[in-house]
N, C-alpha and C. Protein backbone atom coordinates (compact mmCIF):
# COMPACT_ATOMS: atom_id res chain seq x y z
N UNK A 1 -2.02 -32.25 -97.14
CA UNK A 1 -0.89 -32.94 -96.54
C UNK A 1 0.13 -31.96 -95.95
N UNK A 2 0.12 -30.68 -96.54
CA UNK A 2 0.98 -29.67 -95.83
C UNK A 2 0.99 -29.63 -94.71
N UNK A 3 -0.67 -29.08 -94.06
CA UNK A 3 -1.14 -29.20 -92.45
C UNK A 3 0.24 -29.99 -91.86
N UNK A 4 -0.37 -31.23 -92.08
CA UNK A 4 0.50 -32.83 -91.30
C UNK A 4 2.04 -32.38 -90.80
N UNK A 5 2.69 -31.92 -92.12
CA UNK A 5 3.82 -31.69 -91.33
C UNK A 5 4.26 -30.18 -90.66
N UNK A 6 3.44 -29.31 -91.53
CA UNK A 6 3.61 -28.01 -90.26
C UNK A 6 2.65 -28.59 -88.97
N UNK A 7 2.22 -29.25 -88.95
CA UNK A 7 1.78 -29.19 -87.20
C UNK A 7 3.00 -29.91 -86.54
N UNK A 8 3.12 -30.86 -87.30
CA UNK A 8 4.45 -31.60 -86.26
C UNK A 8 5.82 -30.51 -85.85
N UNK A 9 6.39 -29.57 -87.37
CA UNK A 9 7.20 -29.25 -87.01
C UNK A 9 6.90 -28.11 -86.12
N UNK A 10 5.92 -27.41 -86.29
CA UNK A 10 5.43 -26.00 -85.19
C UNK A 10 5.26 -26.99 -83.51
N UNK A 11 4.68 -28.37 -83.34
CA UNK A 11 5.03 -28.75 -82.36
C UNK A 11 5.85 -28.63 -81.47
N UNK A 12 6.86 -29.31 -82.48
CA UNK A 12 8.52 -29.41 -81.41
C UNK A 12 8.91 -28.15 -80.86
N UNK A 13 8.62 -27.01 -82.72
CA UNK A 13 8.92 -25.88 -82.72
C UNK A 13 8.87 -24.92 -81.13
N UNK A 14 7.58 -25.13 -80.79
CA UNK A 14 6.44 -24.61 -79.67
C UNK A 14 7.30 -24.78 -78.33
N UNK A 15 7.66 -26.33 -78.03
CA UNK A 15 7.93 -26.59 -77.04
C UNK A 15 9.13 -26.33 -76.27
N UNK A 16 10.14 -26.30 -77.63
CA UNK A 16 11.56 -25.52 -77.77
C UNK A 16 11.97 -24.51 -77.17
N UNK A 17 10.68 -23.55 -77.95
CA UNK A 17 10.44 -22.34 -77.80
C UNK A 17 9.72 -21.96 -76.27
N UNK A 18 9.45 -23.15 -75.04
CA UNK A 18 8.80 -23.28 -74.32
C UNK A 18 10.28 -23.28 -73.18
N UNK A 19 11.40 -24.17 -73.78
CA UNK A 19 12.28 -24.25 -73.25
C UNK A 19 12.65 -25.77 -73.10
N UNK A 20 11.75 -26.89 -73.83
CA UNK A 20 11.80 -28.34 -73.76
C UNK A 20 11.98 -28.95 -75.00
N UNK A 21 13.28 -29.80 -74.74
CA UNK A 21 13.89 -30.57 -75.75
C UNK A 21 12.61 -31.66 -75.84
N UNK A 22 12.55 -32.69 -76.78
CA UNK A 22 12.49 -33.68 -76.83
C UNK A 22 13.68 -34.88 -76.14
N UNK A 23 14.85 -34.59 -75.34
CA UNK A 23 15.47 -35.22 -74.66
C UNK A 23 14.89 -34.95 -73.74
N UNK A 24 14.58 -33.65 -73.19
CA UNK A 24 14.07 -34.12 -71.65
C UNK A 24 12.77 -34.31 -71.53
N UNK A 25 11.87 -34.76 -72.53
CA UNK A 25 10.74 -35.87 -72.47
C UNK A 25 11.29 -37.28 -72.41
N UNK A 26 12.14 -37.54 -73.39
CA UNK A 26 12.53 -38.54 -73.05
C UNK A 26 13.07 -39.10 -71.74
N UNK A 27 14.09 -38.08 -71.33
CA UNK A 27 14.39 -38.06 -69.43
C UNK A 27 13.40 -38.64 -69.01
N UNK A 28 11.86 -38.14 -68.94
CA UNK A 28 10.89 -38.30 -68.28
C UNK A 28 11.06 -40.21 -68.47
N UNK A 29 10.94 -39.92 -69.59
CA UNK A 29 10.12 -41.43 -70.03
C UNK A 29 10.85 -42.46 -69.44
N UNK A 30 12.07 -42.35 -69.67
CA UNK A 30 13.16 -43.21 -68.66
C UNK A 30 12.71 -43.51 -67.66
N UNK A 31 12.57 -41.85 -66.69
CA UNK A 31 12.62 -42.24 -65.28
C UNK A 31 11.25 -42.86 -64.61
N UNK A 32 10.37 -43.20 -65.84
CA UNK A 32 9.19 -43.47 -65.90
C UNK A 32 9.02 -45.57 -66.11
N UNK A 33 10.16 -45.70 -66.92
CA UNK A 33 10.29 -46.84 -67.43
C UNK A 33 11.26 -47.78 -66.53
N UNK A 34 12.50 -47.19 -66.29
CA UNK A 34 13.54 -47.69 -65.73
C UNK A 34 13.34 -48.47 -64.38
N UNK A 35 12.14 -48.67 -63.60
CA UNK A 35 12.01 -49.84 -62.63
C UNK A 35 11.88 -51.19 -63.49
N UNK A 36 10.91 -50.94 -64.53
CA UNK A 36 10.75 -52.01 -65.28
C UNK A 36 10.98 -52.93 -66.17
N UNK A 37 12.16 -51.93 -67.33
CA UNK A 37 13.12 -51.75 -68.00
C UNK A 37 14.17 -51.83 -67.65
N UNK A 38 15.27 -52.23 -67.33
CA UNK A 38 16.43 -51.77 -66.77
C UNK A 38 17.05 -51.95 -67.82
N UNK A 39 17.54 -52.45 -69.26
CA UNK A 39 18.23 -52.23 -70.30
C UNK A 39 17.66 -51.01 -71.19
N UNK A 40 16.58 -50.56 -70.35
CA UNK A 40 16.09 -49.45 -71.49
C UNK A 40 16.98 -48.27 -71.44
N UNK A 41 17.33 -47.65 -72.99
CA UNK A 41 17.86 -47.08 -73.09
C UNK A 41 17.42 -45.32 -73.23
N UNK A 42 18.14 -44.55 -73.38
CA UNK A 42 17.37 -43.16 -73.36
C UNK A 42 17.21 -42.94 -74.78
N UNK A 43 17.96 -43.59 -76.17
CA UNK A 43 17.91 -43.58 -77.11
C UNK A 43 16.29 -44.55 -77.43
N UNK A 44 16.28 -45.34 -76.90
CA UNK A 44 15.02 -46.39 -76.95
C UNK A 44 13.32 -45.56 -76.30
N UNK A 45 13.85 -44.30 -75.61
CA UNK A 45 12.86 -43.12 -75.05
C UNK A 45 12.77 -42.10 -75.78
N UNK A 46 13.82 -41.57 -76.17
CA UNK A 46 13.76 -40.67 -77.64
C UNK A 46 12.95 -41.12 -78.84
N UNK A 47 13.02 -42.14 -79.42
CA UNK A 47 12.48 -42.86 -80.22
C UNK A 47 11.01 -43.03 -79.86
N UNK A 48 10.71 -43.24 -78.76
CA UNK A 48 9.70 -43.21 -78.76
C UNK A 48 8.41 -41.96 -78.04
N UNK A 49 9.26 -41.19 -77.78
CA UNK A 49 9.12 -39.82 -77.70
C UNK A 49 8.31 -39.37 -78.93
N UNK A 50 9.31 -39.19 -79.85
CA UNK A 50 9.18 -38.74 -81.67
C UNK A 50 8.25 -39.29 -82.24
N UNK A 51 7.67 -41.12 -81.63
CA UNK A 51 6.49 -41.31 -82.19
C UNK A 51 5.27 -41.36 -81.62
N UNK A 52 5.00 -40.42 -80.16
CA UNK A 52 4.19 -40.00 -80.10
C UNK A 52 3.90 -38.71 -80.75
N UNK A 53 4.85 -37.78 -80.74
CA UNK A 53 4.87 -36.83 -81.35
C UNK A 53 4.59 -36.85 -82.97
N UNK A 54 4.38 -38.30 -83.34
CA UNK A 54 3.97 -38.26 -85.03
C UNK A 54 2.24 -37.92 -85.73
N UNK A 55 2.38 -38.51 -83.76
CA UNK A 55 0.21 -38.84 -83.80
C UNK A 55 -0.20 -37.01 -83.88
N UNK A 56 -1.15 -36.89 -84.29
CA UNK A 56 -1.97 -35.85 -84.64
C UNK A 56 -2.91 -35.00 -83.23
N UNK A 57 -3.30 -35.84 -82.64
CA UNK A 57 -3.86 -35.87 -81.89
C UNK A 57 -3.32 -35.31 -80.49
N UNK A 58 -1.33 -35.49 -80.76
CA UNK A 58 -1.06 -34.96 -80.07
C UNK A 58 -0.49 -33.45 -80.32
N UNK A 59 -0.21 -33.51 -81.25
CA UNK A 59 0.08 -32.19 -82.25
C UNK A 59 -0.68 -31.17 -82.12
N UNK A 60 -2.04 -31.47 -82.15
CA UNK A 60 -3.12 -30.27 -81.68
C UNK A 60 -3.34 -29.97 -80.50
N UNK A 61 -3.24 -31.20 -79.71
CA UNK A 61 -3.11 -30.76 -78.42
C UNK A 61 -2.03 -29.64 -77.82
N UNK A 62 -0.94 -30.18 -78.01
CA UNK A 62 0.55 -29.65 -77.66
C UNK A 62 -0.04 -27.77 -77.98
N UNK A 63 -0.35 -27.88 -79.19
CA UNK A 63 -0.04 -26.33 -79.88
C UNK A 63 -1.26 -25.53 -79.15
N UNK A 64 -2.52 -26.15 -79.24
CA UNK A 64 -3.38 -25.87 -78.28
C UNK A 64 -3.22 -25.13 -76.77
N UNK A 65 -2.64 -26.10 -76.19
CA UNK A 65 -2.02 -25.89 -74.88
C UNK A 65 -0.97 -24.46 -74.63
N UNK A 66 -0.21 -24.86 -75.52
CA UNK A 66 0.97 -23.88 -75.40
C UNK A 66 0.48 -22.27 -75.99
N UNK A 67 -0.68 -22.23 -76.74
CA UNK A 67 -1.07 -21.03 -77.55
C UNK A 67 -1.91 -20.85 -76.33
N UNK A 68 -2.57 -21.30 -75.69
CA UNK A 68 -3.25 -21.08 -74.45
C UNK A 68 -1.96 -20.05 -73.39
N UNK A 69 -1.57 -20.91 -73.16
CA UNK A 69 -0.19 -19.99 -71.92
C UNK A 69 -0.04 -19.23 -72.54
N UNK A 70 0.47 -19.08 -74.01
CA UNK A 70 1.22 -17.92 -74.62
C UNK A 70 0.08 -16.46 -74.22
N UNK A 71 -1.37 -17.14 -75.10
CA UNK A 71 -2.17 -15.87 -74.99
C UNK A 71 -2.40 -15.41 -73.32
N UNK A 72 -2.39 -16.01 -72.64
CA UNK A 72 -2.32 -15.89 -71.14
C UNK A 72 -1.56 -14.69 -70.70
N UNK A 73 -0.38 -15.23 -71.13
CA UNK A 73 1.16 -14.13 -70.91
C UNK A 73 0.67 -12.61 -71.60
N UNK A 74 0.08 -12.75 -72.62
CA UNK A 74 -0.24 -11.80 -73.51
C UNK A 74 -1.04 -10.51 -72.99
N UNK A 75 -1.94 -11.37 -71.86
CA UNK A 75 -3.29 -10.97 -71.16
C UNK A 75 -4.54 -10.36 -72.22
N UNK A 76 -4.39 -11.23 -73.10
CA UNK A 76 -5.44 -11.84 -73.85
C UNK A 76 -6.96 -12.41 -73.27
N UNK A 77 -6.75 -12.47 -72.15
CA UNK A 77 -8.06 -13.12 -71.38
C UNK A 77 -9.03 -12.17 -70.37
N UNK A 78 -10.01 -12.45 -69.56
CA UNK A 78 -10.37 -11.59 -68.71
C UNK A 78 -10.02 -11.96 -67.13
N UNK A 79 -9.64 -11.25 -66.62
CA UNK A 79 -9.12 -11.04 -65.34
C UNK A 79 -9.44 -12.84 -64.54
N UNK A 80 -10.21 -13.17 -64.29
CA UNK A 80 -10.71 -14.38 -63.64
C UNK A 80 -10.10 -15.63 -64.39
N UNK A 81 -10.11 -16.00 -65.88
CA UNK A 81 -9.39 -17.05 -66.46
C UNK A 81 -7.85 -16.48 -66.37
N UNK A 82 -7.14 -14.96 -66.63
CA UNK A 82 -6.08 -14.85 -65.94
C UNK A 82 -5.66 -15.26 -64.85
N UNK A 83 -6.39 -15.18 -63.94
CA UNK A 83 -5.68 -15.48 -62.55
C UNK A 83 -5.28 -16.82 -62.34
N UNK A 84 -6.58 -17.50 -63.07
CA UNK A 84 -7.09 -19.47 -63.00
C UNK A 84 -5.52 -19.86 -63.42
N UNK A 85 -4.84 -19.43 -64.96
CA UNK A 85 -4.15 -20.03 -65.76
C UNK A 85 -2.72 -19.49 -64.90
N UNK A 86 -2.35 -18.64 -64.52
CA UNK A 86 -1.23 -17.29 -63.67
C UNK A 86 -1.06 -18.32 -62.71
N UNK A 87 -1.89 -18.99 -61.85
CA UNK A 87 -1.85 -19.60 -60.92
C UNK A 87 -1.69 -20.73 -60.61
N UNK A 88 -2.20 -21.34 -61.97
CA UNK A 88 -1.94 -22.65 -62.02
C UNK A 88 -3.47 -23.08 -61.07
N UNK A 89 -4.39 -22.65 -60.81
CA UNK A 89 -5.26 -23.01 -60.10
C UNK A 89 -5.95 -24.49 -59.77
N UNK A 90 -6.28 -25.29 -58.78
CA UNK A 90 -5.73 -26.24 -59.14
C UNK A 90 -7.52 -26.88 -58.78
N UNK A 91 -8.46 -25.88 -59.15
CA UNK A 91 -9.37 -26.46 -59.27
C UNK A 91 -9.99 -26.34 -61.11
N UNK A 92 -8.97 -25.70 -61.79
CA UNK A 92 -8.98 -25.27 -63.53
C UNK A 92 -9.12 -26.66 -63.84
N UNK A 93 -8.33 -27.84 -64.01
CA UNK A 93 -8.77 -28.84 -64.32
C UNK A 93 -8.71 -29.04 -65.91
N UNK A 94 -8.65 -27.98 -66.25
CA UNK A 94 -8.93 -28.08 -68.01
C UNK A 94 -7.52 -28.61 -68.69
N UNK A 95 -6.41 -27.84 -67.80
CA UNK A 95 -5.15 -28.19 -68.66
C UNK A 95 -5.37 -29.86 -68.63
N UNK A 96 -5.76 -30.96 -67.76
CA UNK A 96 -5.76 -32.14 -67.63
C UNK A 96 -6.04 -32.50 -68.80
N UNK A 97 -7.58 -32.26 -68.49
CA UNK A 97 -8.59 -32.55 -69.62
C UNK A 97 -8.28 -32.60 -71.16
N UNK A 98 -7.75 -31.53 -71.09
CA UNK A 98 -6.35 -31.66 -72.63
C UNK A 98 -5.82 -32.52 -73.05
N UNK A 99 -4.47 -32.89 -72.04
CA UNK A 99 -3.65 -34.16 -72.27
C UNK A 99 -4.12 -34.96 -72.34
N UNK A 100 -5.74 -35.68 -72.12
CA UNK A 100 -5.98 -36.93 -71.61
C UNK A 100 -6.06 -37.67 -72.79
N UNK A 101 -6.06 -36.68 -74.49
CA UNK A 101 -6.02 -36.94 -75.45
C UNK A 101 -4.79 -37.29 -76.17
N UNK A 102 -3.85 -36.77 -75.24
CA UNK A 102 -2.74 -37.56 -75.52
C UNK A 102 -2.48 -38.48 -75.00
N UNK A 103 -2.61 -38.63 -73.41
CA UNK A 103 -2.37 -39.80 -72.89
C UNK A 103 -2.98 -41.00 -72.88
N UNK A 104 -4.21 -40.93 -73.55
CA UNK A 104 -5.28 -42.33 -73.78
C UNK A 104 -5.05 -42.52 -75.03
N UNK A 105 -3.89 -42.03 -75.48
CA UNK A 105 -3.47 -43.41 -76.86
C UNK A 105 -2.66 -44.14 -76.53
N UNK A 106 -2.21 -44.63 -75.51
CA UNK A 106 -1.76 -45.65 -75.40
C UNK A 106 -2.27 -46.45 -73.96
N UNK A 107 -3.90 -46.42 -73.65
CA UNK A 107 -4.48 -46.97 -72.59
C UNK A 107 -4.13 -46.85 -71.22
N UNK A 108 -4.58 -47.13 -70.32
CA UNK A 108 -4.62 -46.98 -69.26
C UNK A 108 -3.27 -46.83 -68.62
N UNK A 109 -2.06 -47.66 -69.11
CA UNK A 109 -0.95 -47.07 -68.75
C UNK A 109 -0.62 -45.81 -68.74
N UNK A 110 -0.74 -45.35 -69.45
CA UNK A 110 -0.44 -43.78 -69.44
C UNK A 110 -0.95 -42.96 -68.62
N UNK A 111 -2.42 -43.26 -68.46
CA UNK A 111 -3.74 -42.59 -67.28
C UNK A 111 -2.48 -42.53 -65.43
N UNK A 112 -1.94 -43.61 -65.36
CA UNK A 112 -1.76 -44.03 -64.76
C UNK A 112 -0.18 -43.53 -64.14
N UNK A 113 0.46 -43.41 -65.37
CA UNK A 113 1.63 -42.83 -65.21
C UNK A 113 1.87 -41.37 -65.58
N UNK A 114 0.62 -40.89 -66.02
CA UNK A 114 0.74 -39.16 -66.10
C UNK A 114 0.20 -38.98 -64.42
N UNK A 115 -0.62 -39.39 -64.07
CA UNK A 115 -1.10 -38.91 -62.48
C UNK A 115 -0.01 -39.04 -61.67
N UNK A 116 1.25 -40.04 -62.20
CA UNK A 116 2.14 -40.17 -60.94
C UNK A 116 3.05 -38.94 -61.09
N UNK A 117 3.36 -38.88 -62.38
CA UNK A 117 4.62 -37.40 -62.90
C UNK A 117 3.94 -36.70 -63.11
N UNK A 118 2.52 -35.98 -62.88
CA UNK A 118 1.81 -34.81 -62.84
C UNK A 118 2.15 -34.40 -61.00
N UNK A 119 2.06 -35.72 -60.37
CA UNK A 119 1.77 -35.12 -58.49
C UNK A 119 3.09 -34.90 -58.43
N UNK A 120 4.42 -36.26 -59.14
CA UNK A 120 5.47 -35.98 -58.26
C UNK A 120 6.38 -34.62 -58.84
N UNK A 121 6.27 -34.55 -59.97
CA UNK A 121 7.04 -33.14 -60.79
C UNK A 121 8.48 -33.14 -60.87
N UNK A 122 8.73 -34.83 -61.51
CA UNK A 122 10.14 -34.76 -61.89
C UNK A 122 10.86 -34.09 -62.75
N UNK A 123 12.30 -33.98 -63.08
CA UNK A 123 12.90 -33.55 -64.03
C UNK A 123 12.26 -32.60 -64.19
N UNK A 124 12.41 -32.05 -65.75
CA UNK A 124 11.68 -31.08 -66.74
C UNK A 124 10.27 -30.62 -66.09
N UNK A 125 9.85 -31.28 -65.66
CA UNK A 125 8.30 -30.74 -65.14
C UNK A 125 8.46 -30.35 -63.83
N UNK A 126 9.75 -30.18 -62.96
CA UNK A 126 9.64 -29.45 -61.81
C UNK A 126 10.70 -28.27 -62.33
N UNK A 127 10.85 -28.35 -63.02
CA UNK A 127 11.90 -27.03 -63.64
C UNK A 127 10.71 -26.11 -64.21
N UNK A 128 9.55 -26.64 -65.14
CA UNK A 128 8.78 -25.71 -66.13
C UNK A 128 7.87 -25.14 -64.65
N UNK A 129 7.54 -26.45 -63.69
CA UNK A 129 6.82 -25.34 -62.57
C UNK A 129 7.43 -24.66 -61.92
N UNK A 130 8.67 -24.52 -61.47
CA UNK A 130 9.33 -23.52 -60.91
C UNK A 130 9.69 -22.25 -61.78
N UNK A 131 9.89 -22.56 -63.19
CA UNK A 131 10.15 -21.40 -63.88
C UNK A 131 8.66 -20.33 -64.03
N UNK A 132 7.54 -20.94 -63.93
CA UNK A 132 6.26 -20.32 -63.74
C UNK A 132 5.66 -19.87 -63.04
N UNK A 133 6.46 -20.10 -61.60
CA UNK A 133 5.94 -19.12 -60.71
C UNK A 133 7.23 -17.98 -60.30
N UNK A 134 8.57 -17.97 -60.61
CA UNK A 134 9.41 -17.77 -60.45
C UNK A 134 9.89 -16.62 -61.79
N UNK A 135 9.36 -16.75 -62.92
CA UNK A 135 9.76 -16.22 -63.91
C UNK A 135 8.30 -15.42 -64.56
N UNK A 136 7.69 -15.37 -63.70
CA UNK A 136 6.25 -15.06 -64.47
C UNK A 136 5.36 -15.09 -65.85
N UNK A 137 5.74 -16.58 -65.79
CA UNK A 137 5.69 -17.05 -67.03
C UNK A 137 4.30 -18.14 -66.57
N UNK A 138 3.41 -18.64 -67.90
CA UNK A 138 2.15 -19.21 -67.36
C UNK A 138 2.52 -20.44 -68.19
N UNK A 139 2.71 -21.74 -67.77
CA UNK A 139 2.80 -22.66 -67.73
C UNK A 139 2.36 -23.97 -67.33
N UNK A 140 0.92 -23.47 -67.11
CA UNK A 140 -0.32 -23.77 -66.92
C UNK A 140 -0.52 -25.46 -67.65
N UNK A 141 -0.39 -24.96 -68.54
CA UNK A 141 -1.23 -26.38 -69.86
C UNK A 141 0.39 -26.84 -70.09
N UNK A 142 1.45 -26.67 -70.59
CA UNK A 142 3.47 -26.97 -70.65
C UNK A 142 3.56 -27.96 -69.34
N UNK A 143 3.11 -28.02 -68.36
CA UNK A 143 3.39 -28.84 -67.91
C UNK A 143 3.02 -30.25 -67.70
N UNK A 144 1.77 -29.94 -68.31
CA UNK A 144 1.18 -30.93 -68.07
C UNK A 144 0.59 -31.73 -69.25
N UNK A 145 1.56 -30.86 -70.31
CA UNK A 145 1.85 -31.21 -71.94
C UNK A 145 2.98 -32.27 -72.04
N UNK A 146 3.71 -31.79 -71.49
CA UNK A 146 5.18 -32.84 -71.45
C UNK A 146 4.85 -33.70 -70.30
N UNK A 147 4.41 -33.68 -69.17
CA UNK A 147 3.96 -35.16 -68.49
C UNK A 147 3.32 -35.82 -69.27
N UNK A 148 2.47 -35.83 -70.42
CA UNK A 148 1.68 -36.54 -70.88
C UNK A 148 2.43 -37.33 -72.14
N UNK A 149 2.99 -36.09 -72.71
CA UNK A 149 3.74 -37.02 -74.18
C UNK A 149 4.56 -37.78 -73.19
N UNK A 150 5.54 -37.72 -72.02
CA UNK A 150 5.97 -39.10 -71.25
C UNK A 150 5.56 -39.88 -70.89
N UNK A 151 4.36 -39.79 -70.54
CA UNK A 151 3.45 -40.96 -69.95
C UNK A 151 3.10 -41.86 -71.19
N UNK A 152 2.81 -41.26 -72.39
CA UNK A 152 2.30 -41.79 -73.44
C UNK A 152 3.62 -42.90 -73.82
N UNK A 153 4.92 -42.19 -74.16
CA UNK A 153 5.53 -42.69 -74.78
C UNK A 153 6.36 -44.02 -73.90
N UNK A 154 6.19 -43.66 -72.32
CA UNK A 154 6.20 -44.51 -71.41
C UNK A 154 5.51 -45.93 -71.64
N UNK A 155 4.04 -45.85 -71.90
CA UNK A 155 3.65 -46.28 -72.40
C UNK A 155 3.43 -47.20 -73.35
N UNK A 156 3.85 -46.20 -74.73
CA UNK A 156 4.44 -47.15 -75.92
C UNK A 156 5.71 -48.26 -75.34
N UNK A 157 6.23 -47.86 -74.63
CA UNK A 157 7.17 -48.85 -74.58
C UNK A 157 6.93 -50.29 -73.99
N UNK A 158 6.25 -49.68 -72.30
CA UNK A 158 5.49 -50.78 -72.33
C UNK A 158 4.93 -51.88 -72.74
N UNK A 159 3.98 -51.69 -73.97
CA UNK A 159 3.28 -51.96 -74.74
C UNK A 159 3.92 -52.93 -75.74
N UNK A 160 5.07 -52.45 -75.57
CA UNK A 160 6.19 -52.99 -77.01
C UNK A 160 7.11 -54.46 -76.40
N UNK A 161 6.86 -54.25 -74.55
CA UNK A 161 7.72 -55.14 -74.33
C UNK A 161 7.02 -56.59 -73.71
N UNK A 162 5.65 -56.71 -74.46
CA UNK A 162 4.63 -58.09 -74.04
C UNK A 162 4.69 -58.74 -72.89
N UNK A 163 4.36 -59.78 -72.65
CA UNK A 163 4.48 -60.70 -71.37
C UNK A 163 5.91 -61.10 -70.83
């Protein structure tokens, strides 16, 4: 039972340390929700932020991802997956492939609303890509870590508000 909660708290820990609150996932999730929602609140996105972040599934992912960039930065890798991850290459494909484990817990909504805040690169996710090519920092799999816990938790909300 230890695991359980050091993964959650090395999670947040990670992403922090990445430069991303859990408010500005929530941001996301808002600006994700708010055509459809209009009483939704950012406290009502936080909340549900935190309980994607409870699932496991996303926990490994997240740390996954982010230990990926880190070792990247490190140059831990060989020259060719350096360049892929440095670059953001946009035939790598793998950082996707990642999230999709976060974002298919809460069905097709999410599929749906990570592809839109993966192309358009609002908020927080046009800040983490500008800080990555700008700061030489690899942010490769971070971005497309936090589009997903938004899409997800986007999602949850969805989900929560029936016919």
């Amino acid at each position: 039972m230890r695991l359980k909660s050091n993964l959650k708290k090395r999670t947040v820990e990670l992403l922090e340390e990445r430069g991303v609150r859990l408010e500005d996932i929530a941001e996301l999730t808002h600006y994700l929700q708010k055509k459809y929602i209009p009483k939704l609140t950012m406290e009502d996105c936080l909340t549900s932020v935190r309980a994607v972040i409870e699932k496991r599934e996303v926990q490994t992912a997240v740390i996954t991802g982010i230990e990926i960039d880190m070792a990247c930065e490190k140059g831990l890798f060989g020259p060719e997956l350096t360049e892929m991850l440095t670059t953001d290459y946009p035939l790598y494909g793998i950082d996707e492939i990642l999230v999709l484990s976060i974002v298919n817990i809460y069905g097709t909504i999410g599929l749906t609303n990570f592809g839109y805040i993966d192309k358009v690169k609002p908020l927080i996710i046009g800040e983490i890509d500008k800080k990555g090519k700008t700061e030489g920092k690899c942010h490769t799999f971070l971005d497309d870590i936090v589009g997903a816990i938004a899409a997800a938790a986007a999602s949850r909300i969805a989900h929560g508000q029936g016919d």
